[in-house]
PDB file of N, CA and C in Angstrom:
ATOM      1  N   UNK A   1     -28.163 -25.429 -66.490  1.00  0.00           N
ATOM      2  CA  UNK A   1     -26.780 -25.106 -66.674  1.00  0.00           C
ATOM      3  C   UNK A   1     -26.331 -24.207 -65.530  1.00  0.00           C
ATOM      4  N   UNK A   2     -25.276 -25.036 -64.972  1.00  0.00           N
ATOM      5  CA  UNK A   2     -24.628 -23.551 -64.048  1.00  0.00           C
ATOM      6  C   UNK A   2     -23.806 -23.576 -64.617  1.00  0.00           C
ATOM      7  N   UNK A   3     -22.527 -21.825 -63.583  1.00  0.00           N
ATOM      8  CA  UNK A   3     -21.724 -21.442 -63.943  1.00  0.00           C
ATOM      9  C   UNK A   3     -20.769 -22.152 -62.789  1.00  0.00           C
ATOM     10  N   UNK A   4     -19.648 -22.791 -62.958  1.00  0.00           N
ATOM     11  CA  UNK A   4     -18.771 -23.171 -62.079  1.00  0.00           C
ATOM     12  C   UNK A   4     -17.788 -22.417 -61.188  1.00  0.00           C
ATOM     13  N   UNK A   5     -17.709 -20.981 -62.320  1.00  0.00           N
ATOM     14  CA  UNK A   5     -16.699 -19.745 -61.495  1.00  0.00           C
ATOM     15  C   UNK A   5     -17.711 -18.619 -61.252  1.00  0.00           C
ATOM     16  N   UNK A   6     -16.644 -17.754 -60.484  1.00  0.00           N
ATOM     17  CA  UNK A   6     -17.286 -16.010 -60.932  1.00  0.00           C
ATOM     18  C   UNK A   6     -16.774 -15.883 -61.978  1.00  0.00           C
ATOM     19  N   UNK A   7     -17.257 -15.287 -62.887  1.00  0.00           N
ATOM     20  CA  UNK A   7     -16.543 -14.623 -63.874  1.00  0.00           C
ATOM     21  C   UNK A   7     -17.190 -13.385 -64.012  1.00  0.00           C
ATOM     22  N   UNK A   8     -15.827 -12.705 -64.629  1.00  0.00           N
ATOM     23  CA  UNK A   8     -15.350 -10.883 -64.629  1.00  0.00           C
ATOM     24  C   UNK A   8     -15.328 -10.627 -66.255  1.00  0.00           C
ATOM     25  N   UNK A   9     -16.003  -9.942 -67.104  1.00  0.00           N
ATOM     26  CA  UNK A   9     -15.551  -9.453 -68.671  1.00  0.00           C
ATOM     27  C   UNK A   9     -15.458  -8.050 -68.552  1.00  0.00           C
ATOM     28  N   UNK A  10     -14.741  -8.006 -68.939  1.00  0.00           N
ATOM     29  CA  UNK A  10     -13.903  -6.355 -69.350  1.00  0.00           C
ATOM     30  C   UNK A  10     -13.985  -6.274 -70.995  1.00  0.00           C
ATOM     31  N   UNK A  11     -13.280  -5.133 -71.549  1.00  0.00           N
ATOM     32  CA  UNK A  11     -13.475  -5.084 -72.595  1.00  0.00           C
ATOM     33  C   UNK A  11     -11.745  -4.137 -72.961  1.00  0.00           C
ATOM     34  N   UNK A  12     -11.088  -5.229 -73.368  1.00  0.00           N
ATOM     35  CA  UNK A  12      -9.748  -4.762 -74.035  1.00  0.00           C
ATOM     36  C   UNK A  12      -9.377  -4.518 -74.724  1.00  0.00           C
ATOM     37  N   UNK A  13      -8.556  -3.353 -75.463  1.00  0.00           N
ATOM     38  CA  UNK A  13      -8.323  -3.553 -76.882  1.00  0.00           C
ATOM     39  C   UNK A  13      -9.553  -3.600 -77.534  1.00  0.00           C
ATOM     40  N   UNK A  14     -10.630  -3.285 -77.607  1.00  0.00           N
ATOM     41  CA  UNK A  14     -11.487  -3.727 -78.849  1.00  0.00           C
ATOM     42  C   UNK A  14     -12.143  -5.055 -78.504  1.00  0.00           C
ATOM     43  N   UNK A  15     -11.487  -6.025 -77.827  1.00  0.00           N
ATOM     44  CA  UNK A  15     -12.093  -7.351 -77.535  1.00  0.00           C
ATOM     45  C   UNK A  15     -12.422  -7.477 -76.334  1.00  0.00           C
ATOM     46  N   UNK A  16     -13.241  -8.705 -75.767  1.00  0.00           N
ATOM     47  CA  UNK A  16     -14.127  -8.763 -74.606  1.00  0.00           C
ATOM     48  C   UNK A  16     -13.463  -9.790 -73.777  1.00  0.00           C
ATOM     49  N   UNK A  17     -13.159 -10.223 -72.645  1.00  0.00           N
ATOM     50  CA  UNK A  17     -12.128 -10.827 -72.245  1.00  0.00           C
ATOM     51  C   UNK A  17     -13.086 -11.004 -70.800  1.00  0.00           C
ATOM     52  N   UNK A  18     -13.106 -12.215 -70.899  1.00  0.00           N
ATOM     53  CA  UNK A  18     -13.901 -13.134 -69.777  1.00  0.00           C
ATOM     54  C   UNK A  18     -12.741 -13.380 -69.006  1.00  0.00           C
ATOM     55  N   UNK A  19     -13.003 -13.531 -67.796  1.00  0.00           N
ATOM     56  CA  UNK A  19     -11.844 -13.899 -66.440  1.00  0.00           C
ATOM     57  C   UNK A  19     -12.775 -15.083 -65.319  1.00  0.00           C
ATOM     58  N   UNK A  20     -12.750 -16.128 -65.469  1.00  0.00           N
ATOM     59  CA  UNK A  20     -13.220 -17.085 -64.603  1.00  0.00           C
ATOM     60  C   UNK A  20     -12.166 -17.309 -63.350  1.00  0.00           C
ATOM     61  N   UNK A  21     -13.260 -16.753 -62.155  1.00  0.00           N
ATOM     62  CA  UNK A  21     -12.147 -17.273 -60.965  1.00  0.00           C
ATOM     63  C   UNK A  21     -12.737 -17.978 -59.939  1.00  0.00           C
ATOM     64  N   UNK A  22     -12.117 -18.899 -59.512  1.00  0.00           N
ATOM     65  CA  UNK A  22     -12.402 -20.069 -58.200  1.00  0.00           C
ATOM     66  C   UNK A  22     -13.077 -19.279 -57.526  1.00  0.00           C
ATOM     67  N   UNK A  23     -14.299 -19.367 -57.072  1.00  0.00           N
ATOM     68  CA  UNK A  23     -15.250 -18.378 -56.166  1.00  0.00           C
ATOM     69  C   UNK A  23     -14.242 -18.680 -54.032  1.00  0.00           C
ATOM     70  N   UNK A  24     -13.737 -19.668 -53.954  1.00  0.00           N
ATOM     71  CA  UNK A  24     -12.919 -20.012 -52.746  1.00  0.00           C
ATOM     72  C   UNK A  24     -11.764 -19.673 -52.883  1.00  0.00           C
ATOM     73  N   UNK A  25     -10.723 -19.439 -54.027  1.00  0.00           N
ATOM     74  CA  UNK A  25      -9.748 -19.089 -53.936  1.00  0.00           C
ATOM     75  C   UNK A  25      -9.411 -17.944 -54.738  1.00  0.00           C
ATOM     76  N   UNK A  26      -9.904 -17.405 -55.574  1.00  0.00           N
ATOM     77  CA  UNK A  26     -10.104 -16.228 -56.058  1.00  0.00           C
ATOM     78  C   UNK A  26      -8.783 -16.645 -56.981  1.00  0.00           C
ATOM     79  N   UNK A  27      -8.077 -17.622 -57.469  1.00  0.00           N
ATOM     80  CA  UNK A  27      -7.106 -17.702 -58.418  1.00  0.00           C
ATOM     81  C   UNK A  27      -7.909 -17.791 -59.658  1.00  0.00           C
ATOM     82  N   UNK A  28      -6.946 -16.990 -60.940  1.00  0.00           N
ATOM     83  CA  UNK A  28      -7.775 -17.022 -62.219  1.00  0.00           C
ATOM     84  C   UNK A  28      -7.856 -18.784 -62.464  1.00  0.00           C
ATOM     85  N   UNK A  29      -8.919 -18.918 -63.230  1.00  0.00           N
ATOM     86  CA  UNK A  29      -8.689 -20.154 -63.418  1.00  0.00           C
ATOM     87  C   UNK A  29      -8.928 -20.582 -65.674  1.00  0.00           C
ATOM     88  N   UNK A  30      -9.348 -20.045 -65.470  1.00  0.00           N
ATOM     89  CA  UNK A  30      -9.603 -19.457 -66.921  1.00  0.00           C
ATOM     90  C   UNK A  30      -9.864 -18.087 -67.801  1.00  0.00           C
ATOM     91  N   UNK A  31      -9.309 -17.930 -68.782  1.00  0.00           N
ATOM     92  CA  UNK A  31      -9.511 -17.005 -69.692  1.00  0.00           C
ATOM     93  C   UNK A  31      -9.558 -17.306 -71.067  1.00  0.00           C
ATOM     94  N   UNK A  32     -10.918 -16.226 -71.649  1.00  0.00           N
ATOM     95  CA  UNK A  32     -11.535 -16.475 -72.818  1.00  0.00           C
ATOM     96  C   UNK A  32     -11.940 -15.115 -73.410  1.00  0.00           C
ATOM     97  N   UNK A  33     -11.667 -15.241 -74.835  1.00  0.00           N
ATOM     98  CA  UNK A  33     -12.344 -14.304 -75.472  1.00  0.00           C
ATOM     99  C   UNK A  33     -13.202 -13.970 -76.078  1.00  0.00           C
ATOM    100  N   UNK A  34     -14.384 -13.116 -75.989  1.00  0.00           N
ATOM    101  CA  UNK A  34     -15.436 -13.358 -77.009  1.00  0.00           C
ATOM    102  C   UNK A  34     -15.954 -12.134 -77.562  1.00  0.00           C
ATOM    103  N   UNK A  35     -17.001 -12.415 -78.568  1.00  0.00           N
ATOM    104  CA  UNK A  35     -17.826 -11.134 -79.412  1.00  0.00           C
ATOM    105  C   UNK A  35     -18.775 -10.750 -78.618  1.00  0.00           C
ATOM    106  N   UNK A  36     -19.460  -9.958 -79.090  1.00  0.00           N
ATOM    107  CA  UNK A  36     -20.243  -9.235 -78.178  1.00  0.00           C
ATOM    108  C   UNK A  36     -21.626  -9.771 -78.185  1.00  0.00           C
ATOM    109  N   UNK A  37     -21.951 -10.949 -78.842  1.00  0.00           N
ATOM    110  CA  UNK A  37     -22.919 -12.063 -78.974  1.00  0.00           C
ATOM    111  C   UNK A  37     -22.768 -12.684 -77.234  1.00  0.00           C
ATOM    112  N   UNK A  38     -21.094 -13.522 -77.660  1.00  0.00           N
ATOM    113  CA  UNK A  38     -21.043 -13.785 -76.422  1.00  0.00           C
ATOM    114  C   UNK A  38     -21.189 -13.085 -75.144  1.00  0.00           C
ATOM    115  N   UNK A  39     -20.851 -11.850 -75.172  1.00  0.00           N
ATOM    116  CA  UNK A  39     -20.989 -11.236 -73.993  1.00  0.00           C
ATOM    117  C   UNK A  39     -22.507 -10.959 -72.966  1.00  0.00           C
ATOM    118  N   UNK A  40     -23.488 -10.858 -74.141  1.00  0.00           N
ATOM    119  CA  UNK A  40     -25.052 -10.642 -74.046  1.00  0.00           C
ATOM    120  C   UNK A  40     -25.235 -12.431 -73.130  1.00  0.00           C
ATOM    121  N   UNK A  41     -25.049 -13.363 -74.300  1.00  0.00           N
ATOM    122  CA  UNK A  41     -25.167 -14.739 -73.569  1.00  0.00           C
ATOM    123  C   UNK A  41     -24.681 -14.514 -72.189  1.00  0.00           C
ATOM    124  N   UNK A  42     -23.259 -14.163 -72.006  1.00  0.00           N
ATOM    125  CA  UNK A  42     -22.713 -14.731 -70.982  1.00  0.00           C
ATOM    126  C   UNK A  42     -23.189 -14.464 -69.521  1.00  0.00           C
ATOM    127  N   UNK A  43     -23.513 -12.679 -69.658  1.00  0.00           N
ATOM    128  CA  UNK A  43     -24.079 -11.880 -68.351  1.00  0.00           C
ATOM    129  C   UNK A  43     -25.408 -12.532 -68.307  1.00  0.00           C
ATOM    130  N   UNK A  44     -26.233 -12.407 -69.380  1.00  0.00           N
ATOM    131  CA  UNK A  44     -27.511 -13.576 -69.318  1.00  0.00           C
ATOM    132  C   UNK A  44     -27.430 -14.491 -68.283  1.00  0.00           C
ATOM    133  N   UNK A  45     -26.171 -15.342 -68.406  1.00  0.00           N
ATOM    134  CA  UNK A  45     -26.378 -16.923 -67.612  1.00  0.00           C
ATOM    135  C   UNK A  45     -25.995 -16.305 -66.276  1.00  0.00           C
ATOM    136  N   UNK A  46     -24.803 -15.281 -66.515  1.00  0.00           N
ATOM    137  CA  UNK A  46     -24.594 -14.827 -64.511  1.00  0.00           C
ATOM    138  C   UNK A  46     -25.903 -14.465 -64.001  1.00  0.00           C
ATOM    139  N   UNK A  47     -26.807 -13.872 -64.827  1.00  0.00           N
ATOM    140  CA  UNK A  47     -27.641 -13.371 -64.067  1.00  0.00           C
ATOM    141  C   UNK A  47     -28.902 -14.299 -64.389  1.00  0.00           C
ATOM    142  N   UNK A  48     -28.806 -16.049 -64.289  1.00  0.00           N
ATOM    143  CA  UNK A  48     -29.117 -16.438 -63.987  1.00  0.00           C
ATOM    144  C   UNK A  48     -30.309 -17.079 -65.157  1.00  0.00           C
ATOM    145  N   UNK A  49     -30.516 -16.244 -66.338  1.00  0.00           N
ATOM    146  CA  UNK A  49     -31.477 -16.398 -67.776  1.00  0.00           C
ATOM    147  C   UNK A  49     -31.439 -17.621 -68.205  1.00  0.00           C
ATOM    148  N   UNK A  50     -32.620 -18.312 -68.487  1.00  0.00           N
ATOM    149  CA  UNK A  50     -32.529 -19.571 -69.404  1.00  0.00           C
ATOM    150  C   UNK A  50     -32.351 -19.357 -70.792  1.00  0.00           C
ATOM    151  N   UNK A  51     -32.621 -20.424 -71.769  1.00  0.00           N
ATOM    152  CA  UNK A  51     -31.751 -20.210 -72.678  1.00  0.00           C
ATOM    153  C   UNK A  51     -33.400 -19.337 -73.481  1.00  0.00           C
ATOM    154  N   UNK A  52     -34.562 -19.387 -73.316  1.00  0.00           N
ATOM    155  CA  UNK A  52     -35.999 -18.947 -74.297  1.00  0.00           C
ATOM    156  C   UNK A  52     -35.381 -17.636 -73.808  1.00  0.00           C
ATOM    157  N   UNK A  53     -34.890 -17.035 -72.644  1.00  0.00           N
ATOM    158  CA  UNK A  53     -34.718 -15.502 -71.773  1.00  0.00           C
ATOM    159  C   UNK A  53     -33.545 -15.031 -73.191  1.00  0.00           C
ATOM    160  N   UNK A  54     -32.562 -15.892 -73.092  1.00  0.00           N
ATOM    161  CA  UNK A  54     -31.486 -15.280 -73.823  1.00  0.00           C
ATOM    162  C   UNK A  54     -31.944 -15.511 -75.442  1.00  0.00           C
ATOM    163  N   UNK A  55     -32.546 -16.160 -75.862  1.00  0.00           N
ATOM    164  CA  UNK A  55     -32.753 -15.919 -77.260  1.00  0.00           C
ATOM    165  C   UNK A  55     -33.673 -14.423 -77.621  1.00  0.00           C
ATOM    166  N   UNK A  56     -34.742 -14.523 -76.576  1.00  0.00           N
ATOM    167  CA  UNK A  56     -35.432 -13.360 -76.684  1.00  0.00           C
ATOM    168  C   UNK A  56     -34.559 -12.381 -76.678  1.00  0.00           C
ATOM    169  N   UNK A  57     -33.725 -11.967 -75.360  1.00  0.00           N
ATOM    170  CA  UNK A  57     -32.766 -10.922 -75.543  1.00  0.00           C
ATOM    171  C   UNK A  57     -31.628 -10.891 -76.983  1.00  0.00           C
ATOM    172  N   UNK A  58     -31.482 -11.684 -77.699  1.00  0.00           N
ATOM    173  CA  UNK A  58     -30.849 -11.850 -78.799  1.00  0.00           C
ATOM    174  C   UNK A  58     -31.681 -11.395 -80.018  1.00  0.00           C
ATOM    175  N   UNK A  59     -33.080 -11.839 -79.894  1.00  0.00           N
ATOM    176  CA  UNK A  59     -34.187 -11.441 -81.179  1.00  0.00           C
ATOM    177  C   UNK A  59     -34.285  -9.871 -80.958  1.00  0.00           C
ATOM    178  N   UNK A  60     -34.291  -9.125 -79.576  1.00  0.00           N
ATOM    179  CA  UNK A  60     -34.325  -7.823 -79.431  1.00  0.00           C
ATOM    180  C   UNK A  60     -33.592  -6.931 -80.009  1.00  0.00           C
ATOM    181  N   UNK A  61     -31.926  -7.639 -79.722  1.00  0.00           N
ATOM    182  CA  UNK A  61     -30.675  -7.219 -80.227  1.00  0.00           C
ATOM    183  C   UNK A  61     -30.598  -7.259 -81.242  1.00  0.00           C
ATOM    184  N   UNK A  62     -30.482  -8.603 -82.118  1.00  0.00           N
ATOM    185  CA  UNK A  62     -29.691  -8.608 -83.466  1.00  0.00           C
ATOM    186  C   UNK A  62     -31.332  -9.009 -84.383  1.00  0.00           C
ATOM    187  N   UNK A  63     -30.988  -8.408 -85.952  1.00  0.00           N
ATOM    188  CA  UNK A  63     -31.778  -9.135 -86.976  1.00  0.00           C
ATOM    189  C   UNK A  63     -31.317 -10.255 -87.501  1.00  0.00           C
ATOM    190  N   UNK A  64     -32.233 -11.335 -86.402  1.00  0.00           N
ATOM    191  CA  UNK A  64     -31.743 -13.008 -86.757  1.00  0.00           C
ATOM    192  C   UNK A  64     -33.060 -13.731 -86.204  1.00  0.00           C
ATOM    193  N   UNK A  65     -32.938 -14.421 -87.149  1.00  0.00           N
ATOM    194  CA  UNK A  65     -34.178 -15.789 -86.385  1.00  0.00           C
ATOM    195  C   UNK A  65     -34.152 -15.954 -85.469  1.00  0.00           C
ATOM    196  N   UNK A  66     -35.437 -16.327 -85.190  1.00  0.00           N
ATOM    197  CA  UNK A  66     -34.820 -17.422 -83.647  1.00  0.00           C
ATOM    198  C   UNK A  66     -34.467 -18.379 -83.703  1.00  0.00           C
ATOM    199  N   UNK A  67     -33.722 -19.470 -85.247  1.00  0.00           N
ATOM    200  CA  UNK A  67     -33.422 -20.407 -84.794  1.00  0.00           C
ATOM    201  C   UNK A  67     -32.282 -20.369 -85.036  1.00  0.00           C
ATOM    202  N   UNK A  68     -31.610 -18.779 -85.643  1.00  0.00           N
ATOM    203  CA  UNK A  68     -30.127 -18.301 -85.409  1.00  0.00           C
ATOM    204  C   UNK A  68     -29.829 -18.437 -83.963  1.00  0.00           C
ATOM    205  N   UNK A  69     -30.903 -17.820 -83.523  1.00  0.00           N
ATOM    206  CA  UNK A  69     -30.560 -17.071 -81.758  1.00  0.00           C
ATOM    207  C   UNK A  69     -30.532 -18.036 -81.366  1.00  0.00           C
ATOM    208  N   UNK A  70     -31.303 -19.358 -81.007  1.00  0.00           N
ATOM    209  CA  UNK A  70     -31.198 -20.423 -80.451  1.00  0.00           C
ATOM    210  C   UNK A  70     -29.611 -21.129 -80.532  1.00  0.00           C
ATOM    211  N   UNK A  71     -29.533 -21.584 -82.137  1.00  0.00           N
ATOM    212  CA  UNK A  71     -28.039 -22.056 -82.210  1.00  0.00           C
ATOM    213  C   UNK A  71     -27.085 -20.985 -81.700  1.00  0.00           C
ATOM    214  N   UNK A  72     -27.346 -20.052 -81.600  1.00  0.00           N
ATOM    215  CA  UNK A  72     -26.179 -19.234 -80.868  1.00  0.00           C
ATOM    216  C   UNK A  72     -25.619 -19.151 -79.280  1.00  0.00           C
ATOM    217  N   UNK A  73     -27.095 -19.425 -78.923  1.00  0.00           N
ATOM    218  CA  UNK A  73     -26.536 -19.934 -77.048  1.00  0.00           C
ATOM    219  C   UNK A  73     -26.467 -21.376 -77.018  1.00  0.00           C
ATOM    220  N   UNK A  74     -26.732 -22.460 -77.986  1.00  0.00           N
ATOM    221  CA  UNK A  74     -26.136 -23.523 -77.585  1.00  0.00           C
ATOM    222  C   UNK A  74     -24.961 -23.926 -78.213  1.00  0.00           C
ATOM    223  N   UNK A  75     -24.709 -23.399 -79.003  1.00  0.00           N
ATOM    224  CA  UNK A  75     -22.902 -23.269 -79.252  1.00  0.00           C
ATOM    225  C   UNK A  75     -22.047 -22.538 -78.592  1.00  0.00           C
ATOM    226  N   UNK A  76     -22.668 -21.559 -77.990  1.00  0.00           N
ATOM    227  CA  UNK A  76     -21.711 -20.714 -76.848  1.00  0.00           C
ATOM    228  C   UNK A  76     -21.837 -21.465 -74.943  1.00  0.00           C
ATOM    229  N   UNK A  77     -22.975 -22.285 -75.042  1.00  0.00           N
ATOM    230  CA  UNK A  77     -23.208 -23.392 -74.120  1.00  0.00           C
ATOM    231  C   UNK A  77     -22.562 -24.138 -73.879  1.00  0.00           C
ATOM    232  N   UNK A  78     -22.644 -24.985 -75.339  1.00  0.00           N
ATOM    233  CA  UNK A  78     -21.723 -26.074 -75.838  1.00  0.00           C
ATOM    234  C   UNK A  78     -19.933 -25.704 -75.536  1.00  0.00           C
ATOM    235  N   UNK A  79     -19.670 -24.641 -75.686  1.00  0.00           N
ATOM    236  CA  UNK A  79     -18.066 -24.286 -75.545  1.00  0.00           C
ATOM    237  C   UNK A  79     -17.894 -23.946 -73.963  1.00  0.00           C
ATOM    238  N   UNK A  80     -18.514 -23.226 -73.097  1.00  0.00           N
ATOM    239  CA  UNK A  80     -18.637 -23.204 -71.900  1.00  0.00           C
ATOM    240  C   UNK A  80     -18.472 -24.647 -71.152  1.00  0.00           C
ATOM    241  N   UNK A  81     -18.891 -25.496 -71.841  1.00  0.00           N
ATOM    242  CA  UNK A  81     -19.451 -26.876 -71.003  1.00  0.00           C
ATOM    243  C   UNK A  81     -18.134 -27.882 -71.659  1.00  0.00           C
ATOM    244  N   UNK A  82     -18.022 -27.527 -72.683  1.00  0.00           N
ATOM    245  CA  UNK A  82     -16.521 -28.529 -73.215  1.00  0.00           C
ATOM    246  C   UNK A  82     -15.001 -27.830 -72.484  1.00  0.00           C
ATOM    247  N   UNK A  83     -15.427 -26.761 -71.757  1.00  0.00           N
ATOM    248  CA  UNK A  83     -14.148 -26.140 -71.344  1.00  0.00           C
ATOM    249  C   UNK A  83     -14.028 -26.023 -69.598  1.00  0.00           C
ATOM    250  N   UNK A  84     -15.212 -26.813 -69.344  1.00  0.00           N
ATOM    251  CA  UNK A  84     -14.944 -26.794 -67.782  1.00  0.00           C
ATOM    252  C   UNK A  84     -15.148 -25.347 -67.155  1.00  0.00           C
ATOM    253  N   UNK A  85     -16.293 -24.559 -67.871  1.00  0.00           N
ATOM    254  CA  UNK A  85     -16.797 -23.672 -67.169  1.00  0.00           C
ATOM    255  C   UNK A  85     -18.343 -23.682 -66.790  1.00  0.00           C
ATOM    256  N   UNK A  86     -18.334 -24.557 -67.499  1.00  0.00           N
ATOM    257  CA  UNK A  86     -20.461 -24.817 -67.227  1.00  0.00           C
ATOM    258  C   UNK A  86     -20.307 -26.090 -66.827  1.00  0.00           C
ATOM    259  N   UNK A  87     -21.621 -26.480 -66.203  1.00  0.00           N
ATOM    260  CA  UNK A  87     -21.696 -28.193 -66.120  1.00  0.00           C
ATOM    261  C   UNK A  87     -23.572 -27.885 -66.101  1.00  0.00           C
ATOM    262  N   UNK A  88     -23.525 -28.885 -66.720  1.00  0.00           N
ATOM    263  CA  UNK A  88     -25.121 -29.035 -67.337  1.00  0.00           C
ATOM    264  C   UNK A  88     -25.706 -29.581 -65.594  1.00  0.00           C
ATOM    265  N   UNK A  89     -27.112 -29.315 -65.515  1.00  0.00           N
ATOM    266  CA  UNK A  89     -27.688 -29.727 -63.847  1.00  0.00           C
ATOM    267  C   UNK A  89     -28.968 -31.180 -64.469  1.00  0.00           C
TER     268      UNK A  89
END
């Protein structure tokens, strides 16, 4: 899985606010909001983690299975990749 943009998360209001931008043109190109599940996933994939890296970091974090943690980065995968911010390799 890559990432197709840079993306920037801040944390607004209480909520976490992803900023995807054209790495050549630096125009936003998307914005998304997420929990702080997502946020762990997301810096994960910038920094390059497969998905066994990010479940582990999820079993560390939260009290959940691993086959919570698992369905949790491939539904947050799955939405990345249906939205034209991931593309599977």
């Amino acid at each position: 899985m890559k990432l197709k943009y840079d993306i920037a998360i801040q944390e607004v209001a209480n909520k976490f606010v992803a900023v995807a931008k054209n790495g050549e043109t630096e125009e936003v190109e998307k914005v998304f909001t997420m929990n702080e599940t997502g946020v762990i996933i997301l810096r994960a994939l910038i920094d390059g983690a497969d998905t066994v890296a990010i479940v582990s970091q999820l079993l560390a974090e939260y009290d959940v299975t691993p086959q919570e943690a698992e369905t949790e980065v491939n539904t947050f995968v799955d939405m990345l990749t249906k939205n034209g911010i991931a593309e599977n390799l």
